[in-house]
Protein backbone atom coordinates (compact mmCIF):
# COMPACT_ATOMS: atom_id res chain seq x y z
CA UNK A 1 263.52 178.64 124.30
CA UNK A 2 264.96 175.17 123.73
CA UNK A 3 263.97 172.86 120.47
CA UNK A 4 263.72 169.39 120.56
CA UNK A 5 265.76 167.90 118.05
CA UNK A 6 264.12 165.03 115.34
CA UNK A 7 266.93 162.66 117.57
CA UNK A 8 265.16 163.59 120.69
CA UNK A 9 261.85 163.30 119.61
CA UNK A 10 262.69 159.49 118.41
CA UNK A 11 264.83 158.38 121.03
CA UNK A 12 264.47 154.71 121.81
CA UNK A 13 266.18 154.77 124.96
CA UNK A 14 264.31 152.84 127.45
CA UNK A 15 265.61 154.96 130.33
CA UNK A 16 263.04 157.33 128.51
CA UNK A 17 260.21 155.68 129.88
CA UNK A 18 261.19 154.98 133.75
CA UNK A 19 258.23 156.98 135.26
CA UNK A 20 255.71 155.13 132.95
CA UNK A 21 253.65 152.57 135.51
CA UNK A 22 254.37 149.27 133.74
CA UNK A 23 250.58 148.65 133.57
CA UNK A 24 250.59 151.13 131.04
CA UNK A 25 253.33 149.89 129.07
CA UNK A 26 251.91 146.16 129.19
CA UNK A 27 248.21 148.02 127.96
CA UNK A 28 249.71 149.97 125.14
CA UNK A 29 251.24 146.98 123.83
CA UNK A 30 248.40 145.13 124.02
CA UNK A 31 246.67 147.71 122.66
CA UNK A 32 248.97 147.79 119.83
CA UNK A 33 248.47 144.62 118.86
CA UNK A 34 244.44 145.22 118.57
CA UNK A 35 244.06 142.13 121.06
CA UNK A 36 241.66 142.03 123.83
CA UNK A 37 242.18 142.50 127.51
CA UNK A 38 238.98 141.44 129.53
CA UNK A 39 239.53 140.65 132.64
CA UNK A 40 239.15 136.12 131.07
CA UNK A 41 241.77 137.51 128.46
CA UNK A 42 245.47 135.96 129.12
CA UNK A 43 247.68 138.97 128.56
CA UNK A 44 251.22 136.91 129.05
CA UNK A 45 252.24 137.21 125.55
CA UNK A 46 252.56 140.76 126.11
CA UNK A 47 254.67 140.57 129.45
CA UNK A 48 258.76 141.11 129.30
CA UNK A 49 261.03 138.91 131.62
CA UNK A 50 260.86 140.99 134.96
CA UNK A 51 257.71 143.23 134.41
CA UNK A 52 255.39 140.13 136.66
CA UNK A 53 256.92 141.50 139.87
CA UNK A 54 257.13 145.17 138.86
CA UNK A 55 253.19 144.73 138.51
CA UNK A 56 252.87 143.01 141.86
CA UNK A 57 254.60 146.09 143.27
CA UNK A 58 252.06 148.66 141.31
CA UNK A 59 249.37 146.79 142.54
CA UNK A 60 250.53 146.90 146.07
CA UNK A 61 251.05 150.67 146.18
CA UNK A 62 247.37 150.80 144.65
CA UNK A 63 245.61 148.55 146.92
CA UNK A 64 247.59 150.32 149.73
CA UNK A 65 245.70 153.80 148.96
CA UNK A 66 242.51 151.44 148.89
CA UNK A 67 243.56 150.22 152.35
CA UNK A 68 244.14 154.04 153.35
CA UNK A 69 240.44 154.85 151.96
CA UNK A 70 238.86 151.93 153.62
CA UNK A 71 240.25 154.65 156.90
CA UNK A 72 242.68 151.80 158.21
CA UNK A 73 245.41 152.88 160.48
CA UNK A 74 248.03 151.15 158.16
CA UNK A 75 250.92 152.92 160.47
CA UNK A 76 249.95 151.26 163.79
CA UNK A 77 247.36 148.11 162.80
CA UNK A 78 249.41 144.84 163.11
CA UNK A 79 247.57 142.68 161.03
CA UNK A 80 247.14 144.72 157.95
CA UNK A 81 250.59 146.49 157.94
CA UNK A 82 251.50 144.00 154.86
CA UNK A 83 247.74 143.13 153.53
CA UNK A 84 248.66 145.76 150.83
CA UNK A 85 251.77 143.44 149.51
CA UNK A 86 249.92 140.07 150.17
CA UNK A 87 246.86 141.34 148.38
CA UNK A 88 248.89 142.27 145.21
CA UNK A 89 250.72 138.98 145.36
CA UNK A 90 247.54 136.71 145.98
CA UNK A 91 245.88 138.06 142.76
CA UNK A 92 249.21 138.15 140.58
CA UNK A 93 250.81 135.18 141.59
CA UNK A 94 247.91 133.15 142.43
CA UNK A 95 244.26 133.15 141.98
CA UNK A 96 244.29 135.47 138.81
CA UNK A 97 247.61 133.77 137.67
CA UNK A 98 245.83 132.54 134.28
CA UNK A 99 245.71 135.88 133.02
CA UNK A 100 249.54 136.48 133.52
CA UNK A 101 251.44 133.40 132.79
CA UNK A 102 251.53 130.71 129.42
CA UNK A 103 249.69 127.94 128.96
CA UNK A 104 250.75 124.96 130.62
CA UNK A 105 252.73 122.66 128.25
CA UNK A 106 250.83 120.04 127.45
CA UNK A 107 252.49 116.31 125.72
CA UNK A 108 250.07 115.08 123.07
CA UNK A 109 249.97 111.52 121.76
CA UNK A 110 248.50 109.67 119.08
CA UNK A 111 245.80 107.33 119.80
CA UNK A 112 247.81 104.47 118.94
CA UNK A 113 245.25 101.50 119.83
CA UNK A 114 242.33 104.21 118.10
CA UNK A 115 240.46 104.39 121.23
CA UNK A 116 236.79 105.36 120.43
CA UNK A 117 234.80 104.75 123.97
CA UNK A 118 233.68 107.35 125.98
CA UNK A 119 236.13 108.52 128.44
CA UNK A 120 234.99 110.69 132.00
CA UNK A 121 237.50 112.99 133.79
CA UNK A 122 236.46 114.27 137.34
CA UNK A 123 235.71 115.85 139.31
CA UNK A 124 238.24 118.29 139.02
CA UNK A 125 238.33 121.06 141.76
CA UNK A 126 238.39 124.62 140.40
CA UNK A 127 238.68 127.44 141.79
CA UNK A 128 238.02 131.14 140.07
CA UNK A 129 236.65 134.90 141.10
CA UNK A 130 233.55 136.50 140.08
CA UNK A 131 234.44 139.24 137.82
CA UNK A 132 231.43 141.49 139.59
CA UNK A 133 232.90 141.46 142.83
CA UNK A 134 236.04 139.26 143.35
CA UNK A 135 234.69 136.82 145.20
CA UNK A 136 235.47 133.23 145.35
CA UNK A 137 233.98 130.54 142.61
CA UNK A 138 234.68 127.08 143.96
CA UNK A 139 233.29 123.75 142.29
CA UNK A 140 233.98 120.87 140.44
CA UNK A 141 234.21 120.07 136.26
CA UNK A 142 233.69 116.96 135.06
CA UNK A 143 234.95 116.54 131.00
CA UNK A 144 233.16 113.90 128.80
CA UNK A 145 235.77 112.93 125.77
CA UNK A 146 234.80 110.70 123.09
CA UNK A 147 237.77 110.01 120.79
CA UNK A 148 238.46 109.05 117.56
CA UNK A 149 241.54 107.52 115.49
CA UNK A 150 242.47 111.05 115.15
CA UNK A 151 242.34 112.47 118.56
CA UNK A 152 245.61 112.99 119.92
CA UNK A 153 245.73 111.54 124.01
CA UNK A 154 247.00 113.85 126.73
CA UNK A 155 247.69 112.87 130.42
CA UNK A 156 244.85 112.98 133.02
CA UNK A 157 246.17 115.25 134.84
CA UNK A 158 246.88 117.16 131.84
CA UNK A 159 242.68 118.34 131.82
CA UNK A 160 243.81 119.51 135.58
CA UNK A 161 246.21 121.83 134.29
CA UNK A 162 244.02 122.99 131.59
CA UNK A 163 241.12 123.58 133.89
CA UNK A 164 243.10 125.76 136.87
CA UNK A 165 244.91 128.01 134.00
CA UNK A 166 241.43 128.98 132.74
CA UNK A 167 239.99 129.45 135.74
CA UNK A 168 242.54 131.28 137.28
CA UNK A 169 240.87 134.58 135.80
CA UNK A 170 238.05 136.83 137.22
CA UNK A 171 234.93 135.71 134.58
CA UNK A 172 231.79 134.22 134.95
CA UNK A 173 231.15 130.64 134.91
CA UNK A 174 229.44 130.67 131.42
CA UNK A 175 232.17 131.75 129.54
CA UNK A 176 234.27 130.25 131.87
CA UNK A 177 233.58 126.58 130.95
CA UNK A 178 233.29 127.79 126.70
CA UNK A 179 236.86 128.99 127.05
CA UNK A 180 237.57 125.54 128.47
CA UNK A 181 236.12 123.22 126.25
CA UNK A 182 237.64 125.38 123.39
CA UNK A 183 241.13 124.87 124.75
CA UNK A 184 240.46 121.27 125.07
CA UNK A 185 239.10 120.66 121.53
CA UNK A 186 242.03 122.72 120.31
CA UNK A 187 244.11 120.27 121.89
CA UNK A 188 242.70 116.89 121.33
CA UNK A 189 240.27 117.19 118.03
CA UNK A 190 237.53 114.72 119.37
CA UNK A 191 234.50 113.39 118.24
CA UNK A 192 232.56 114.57 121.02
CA UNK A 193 233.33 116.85 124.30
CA UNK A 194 231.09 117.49 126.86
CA UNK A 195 231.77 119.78 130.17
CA UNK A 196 229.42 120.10 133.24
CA UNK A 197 230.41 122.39 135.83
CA UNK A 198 229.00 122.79 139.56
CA UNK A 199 230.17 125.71 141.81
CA UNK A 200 229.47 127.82 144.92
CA UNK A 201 229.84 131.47 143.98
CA UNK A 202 230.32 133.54 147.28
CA UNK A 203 228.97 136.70 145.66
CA UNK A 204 226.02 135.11 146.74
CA UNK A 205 227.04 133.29 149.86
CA UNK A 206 229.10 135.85 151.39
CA UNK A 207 227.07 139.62 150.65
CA UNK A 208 223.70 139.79 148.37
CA UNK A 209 221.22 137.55 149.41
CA UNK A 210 223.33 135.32 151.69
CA UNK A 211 222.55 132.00 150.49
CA UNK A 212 225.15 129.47 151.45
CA UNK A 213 223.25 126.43 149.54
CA UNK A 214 222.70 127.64 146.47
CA UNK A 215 225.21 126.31 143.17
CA UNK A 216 225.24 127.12 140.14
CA UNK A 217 225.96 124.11 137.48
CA UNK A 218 226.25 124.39 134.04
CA UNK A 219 226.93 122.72 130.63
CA UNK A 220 228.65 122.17 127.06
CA UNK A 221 227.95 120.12 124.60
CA UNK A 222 229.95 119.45 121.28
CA UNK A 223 229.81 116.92 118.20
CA UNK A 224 228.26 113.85 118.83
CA UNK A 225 227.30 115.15 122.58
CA UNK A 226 225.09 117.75 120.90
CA UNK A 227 223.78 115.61 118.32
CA UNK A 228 223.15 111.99 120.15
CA UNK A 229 220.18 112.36 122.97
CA UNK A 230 221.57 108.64 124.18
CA UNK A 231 225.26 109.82 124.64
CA UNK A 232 224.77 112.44 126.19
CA UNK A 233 222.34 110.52 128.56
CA UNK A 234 224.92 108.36 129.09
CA UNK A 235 227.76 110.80 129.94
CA UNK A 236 225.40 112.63 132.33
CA UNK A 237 224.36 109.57 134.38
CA UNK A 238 227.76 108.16 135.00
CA UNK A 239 228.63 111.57 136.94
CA UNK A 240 228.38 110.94 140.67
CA UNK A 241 226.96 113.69 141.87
């Protein structure tokens, strides 16, 4: 009977690892690192240049047995001969995109002129996923900034950008619009931030109960939001809604 050798048994050769899905290597590293992967968790840091598109093509062979269990004639159906492929890519490349790619960069400036009024950005469109059943979340944030000498400036479309990387992840909207405002303070140190968020979620509209009317809106509050009654009167009556 053959021995593996210590060499053998510690090879680093990456050829070593070929059959291993890359879904598993991506996990394992994660994993390693004792970070979290929920399915709001951005994973990028832990994807090598070229593994995006070998996941796009695991997912595709896995939503193709899906297809195959859902008893589709895959072979002879016209329209869903490629709905494996375009499946895969939607969800990779595009509406769960915020789990698999960095941060947009973001150009911070001093406030210069030491701004210190209230400023209102929206409504921003946003789109997500329920995390219960993948369906669509569509609405609209509005972000309530009050500045101080300190609070570095950022572009408007800049909260744009913020918004559509966070919500490009299957979550719920509660956590949704915490991880938001987080990223925001992170990035700007204000005084005061305040979030409101409105949205359709067609878990409900589309299977359950059915109800197209029904929205879901929500809110943060931080600094001098939470703690002044009048600004935060303010900041909620100058949203046109």
């Amino acid at each position: 009977m053959l021995m593996k050798t210590e060499s053998d048994m510690t090879s680093t050769n990456p050829d070593d690892d070929q059959g291993v899905p890359v879904s598993v290597k991506i996990r394992e590293r994660v994993k390693a690192a004792r970070q979290r992967f929920h399915s709001n968790d951005n994973i990028a840091d832990f994807i090598q240049p070229g593994e995006l598109e070998k996941l796009l093509d695991e997912v595709a062979g896995k939503m193709q047995g899906v297809l195959e269990s859902l008893v589709i004639d895959l072979d002879n159906d016209h329209n869903t001969g490629d709905t494996a492929r375009r499946v895969a890519k939607m969800y990779i490349k595009e509406v769960f995109n915020g789990r698999y790619v960095k941060g947009p960069t973001i150009t911070e400036f001093p406030n210069a002129e030491h701004l210190n009024e209230l400023m209102i950005v929206g409504p921003i469109t946003v789109r997500s996923a329920c995390s219960h059943h993948f369906c669509p979340v569509i609405g609209r944030i509005w972000i309530g900034v009050m500045p101080n000498e300190h609070t570095n400036v950022i572009g408007l479309s800049k909260y744009a950008r913020l918004a559509e990387w966070i919500m490009g992840r299957p979550q719920i909207q509660e956590e949704a619009v915490v991880q938001l405002a987080d990223l925001i303070q992170e990035k700007t140190q204000p005084d005061g931030l305040a979030l409101v968020m409105e949205a359709s979620h067609y878990c409900m509209a589309w299977r359950g109960v059915k109800d197209m009317d029904s929205k879901m809106i929500n809110s943060v509050m931080r600094g001098v939001f939470l703690k002044d009654p009048n600004l935060r009167r303010e900041f909620l009556s100058l949203i046109p809604r």
